[in-house]
N, C-alpha and C. Protein backbone atom coordinates (compact mmCIF):
# COMPACT_ATOMS: atom_id res chain seq x y z
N UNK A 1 3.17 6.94 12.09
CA UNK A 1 2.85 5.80 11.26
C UNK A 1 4.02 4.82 11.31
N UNK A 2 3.53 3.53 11.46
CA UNK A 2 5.07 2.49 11.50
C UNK A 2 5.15 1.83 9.97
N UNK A 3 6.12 1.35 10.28
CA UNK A 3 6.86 1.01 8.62
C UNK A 3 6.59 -0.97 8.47
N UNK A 4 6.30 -1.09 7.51
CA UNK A 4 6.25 -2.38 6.97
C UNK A 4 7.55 -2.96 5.85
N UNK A 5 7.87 -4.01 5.51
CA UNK A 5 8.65 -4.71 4.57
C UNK A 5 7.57 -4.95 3.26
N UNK A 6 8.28 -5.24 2.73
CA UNK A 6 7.48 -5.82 1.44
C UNK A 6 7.15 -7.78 1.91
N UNK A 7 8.18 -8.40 2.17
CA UNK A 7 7.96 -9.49 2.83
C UNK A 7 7.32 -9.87 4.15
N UNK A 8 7.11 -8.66 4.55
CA UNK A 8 6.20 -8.75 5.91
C UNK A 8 4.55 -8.77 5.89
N UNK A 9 4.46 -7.97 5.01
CA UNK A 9 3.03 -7.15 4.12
C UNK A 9 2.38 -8.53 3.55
N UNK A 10 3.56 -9.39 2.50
CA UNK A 10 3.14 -10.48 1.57
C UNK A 10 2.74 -11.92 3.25
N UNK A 11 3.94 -12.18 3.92
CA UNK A 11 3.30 -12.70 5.48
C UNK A 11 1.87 -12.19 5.73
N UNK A 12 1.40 -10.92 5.83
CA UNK A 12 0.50 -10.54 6.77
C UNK A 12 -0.69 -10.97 5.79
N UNK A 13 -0.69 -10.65 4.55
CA UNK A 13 -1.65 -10.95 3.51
C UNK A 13 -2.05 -12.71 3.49
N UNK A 14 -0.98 -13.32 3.36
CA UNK A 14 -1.16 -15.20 3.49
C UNK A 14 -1.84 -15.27 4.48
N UNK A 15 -1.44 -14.70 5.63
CA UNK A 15 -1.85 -15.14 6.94
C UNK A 15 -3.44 -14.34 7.50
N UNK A 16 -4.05 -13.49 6.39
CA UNK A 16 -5.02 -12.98 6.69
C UNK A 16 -5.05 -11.89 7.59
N UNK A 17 -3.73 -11.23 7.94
CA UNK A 17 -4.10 -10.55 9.29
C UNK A 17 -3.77 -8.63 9.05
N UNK A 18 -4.48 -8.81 7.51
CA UNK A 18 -4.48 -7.29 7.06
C UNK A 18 -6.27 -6.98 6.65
N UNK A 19 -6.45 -6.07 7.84
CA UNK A 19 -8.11 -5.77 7.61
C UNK A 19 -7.98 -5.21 6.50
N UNK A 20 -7.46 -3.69 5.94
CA UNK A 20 -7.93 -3.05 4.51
C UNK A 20 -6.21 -2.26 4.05
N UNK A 21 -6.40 -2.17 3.11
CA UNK A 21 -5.27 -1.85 1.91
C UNK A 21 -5.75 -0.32 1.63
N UNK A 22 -4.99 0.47 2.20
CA UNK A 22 -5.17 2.07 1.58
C UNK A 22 -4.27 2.52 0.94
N UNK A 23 -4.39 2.88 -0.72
CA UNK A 23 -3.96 3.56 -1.63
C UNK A 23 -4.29 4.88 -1.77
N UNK A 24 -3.08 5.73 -1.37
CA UNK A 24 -2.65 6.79 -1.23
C UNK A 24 -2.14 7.37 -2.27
N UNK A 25 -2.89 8.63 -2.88
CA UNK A 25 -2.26 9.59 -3.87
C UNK A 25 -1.28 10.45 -3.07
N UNK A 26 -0.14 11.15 -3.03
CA UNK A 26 0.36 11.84 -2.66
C UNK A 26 0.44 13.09 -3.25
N UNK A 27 1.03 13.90 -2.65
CA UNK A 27 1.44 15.34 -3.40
C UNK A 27 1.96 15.31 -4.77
N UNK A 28 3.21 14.02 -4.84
CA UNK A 28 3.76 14.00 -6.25
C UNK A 28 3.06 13.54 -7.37
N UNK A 29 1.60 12.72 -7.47
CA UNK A 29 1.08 12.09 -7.99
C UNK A 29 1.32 10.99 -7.89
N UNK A 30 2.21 10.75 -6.98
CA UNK A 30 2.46 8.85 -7.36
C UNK A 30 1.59 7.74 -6.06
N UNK A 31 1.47 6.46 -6.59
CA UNK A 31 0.54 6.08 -5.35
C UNK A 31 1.60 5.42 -4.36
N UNK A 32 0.87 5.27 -3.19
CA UNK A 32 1.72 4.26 -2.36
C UNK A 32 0.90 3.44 -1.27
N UNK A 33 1.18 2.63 -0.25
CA UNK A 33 0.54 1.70 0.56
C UNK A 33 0.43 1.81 2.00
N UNK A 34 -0.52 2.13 2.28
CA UNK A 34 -0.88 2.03 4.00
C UNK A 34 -1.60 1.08 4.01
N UNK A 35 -1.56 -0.18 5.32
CA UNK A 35 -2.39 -1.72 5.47
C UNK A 35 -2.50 -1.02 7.06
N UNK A 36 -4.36 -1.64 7.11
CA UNK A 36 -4.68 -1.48 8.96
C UNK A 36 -4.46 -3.47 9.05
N UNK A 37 -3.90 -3.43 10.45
CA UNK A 37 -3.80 -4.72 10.72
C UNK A 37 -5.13 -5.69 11.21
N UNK A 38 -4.65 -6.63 11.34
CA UNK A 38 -6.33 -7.06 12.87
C UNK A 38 -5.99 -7.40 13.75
N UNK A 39 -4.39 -7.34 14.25
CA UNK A 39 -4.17 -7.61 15.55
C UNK A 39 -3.33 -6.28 15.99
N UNK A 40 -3.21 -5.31 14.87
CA UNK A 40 -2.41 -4.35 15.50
C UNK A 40 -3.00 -3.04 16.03
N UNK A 41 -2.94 -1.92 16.56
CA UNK A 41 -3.45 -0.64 16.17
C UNK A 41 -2.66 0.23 15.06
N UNK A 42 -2.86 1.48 14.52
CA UNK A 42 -2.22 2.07 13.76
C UNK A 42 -2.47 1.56 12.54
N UNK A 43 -2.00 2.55 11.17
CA UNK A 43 -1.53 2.73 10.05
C UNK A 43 0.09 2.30 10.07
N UNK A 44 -0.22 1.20 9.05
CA UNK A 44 1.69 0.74 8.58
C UNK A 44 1.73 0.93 7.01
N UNK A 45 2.86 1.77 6.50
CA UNK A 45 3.09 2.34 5.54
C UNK A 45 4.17 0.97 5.02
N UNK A 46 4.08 0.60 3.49
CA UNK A 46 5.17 0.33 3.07
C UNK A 46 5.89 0.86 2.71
N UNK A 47 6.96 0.32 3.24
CA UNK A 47 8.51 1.04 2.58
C UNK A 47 9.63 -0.08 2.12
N UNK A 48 10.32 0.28 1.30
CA UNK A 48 11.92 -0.52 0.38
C UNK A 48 12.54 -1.07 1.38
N UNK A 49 13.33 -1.93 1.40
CA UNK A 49 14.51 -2.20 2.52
C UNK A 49 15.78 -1.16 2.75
N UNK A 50 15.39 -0.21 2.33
CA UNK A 50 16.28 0.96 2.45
C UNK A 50 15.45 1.89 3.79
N UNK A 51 14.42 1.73 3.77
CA UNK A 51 13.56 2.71 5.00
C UNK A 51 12.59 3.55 3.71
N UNK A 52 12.85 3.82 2.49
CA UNK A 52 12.40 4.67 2.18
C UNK A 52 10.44 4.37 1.69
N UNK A 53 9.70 5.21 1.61
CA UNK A 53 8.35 4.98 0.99
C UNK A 53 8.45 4.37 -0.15
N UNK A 54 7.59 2.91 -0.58
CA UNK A 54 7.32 2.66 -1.72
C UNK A 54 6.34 3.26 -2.17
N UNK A 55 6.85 3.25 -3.92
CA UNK A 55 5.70 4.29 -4.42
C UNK A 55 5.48 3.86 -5.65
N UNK A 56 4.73 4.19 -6.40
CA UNK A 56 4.36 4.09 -7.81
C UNK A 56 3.61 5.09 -8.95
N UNK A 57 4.25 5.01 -9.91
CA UNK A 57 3.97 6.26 -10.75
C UNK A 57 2.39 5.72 -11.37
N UNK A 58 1.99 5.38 -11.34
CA UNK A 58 0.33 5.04 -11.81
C UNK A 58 -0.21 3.46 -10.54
N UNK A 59 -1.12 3.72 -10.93
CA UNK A 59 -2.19 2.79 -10.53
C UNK A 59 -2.06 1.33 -11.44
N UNK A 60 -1.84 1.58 -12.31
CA UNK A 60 -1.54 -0.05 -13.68
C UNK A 60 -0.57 -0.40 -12.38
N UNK A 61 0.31 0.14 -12.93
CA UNK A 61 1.70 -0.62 -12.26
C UNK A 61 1.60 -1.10 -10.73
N UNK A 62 0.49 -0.27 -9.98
CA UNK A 62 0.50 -0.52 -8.26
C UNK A 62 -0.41 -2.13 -8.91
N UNK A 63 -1.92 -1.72 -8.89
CA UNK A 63 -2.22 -3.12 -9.50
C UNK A 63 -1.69 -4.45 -9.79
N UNK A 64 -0.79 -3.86 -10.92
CA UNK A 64 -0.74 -5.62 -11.65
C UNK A 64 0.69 -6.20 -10.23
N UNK A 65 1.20 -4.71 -9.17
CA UNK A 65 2.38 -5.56 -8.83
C UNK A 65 1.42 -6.04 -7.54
N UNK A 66 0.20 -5.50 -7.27
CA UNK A 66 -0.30 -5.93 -6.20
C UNK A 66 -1.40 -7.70 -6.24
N UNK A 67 -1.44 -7.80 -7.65
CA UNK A 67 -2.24 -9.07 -8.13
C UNK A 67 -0.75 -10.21 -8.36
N UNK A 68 0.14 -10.23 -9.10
CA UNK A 68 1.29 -10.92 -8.77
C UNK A 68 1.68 -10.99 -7.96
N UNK A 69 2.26 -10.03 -6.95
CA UNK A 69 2.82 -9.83 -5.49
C UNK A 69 2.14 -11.13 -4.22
N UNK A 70 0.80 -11.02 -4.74
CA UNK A 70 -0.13 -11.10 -3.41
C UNK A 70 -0.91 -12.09 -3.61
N UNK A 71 -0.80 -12.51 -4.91
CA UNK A 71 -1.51 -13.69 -5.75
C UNK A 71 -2.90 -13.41 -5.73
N UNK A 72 -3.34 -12.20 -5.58
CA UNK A 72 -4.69 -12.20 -5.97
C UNK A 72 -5.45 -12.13 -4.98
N UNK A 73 -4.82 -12.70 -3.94
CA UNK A 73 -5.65 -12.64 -1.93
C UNK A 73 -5.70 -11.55 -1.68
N UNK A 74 -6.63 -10.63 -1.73
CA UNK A 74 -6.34 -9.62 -0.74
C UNK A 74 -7.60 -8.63 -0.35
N UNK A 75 -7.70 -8.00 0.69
CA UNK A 75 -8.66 -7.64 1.55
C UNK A 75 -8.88 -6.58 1.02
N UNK A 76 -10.21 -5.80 1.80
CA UNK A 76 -10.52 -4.50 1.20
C UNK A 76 -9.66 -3.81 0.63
N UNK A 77 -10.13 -3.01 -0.37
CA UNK A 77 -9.16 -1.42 -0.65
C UNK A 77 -9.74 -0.24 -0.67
N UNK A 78 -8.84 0.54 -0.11
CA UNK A 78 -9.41 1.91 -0.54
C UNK A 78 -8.66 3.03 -1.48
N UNK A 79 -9.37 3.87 -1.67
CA UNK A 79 -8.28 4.51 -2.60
C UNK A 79 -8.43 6.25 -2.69
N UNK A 80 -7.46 6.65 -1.66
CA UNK A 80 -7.71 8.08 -1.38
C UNK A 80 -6.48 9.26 -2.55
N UNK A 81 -7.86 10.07 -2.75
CA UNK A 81 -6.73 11.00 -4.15
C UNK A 81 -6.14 12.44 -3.99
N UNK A 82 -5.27 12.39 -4.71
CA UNK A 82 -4.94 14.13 -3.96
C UNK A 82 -5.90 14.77 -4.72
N UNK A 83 -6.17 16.40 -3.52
CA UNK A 83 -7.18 16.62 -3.43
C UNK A 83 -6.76 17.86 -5.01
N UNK A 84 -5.51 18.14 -4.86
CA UNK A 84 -5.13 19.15 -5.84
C UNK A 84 -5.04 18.33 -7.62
N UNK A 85 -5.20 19.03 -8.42
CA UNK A 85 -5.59 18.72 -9.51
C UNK A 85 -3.50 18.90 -10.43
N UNK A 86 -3.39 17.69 -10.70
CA UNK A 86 -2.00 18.07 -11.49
C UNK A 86 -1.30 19.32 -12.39
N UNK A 87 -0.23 19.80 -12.46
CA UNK A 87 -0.21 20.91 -13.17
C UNK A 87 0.38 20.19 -14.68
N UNK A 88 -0.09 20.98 -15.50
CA UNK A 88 -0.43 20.84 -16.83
C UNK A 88 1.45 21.52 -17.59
C-alpha cells in the first residue's frame, strides 16, 4: 500500500482525482483512511508527516475533520469494520 500526505489527499480531493474514500476499522478500534485514485492503481493510506498511519479514535471526530478538512467535496465512502467485537 503507498502512503499519502494530508496535503496531497486535500490536492487530490479539489482536483477530483479520488474515486472512493475507505474507512477502515482496525484491530485497535480506531478509524483511519485508504483513497483509490482515478489516475493511479493501488490503495493509498494516509499517514502524518512523520510516515506514521493517521488515525482516529471515533468516527465523530474522522467526520467532522473530514467535512472541514475537505470542505464538504468529497467522493464515495466506504466504511469497513473490525470483524472482532471490542473487549468489555
Amino acid at each position: 500500500m503507498n502512503d499519502v500526505y494530508e496535503a496531497e489527499l486535500t490536492d487530490f480531493i479539489k482536483n477530483k482525482a479520488v474515486k472512493q474514500i475507505n474507512i477502515i476499522q482496525n484491530k485497535t478500534n480506531k478509524y483511519q483512511i485508504s483513497i483509490t485514485l482515478t489516475w493511479k492503481k493501488g490503495e493509498w493510506r494516509l499517514v502524518t508527516s512523520r510516515g506514521k498511519i493517521r488515525e482516529w479514535v471515533s468516527l465523530d471526530r474522522l467526520t467532522l475533520h473530514m467535512r472541514t478538512r475537505y470542505n464538504g467535496v468529497l467522493p464515495p465512502i466506504t466504511l469497513t469494520l473490525n470483524k472482532e467485537l471490542p473487549e468489555k
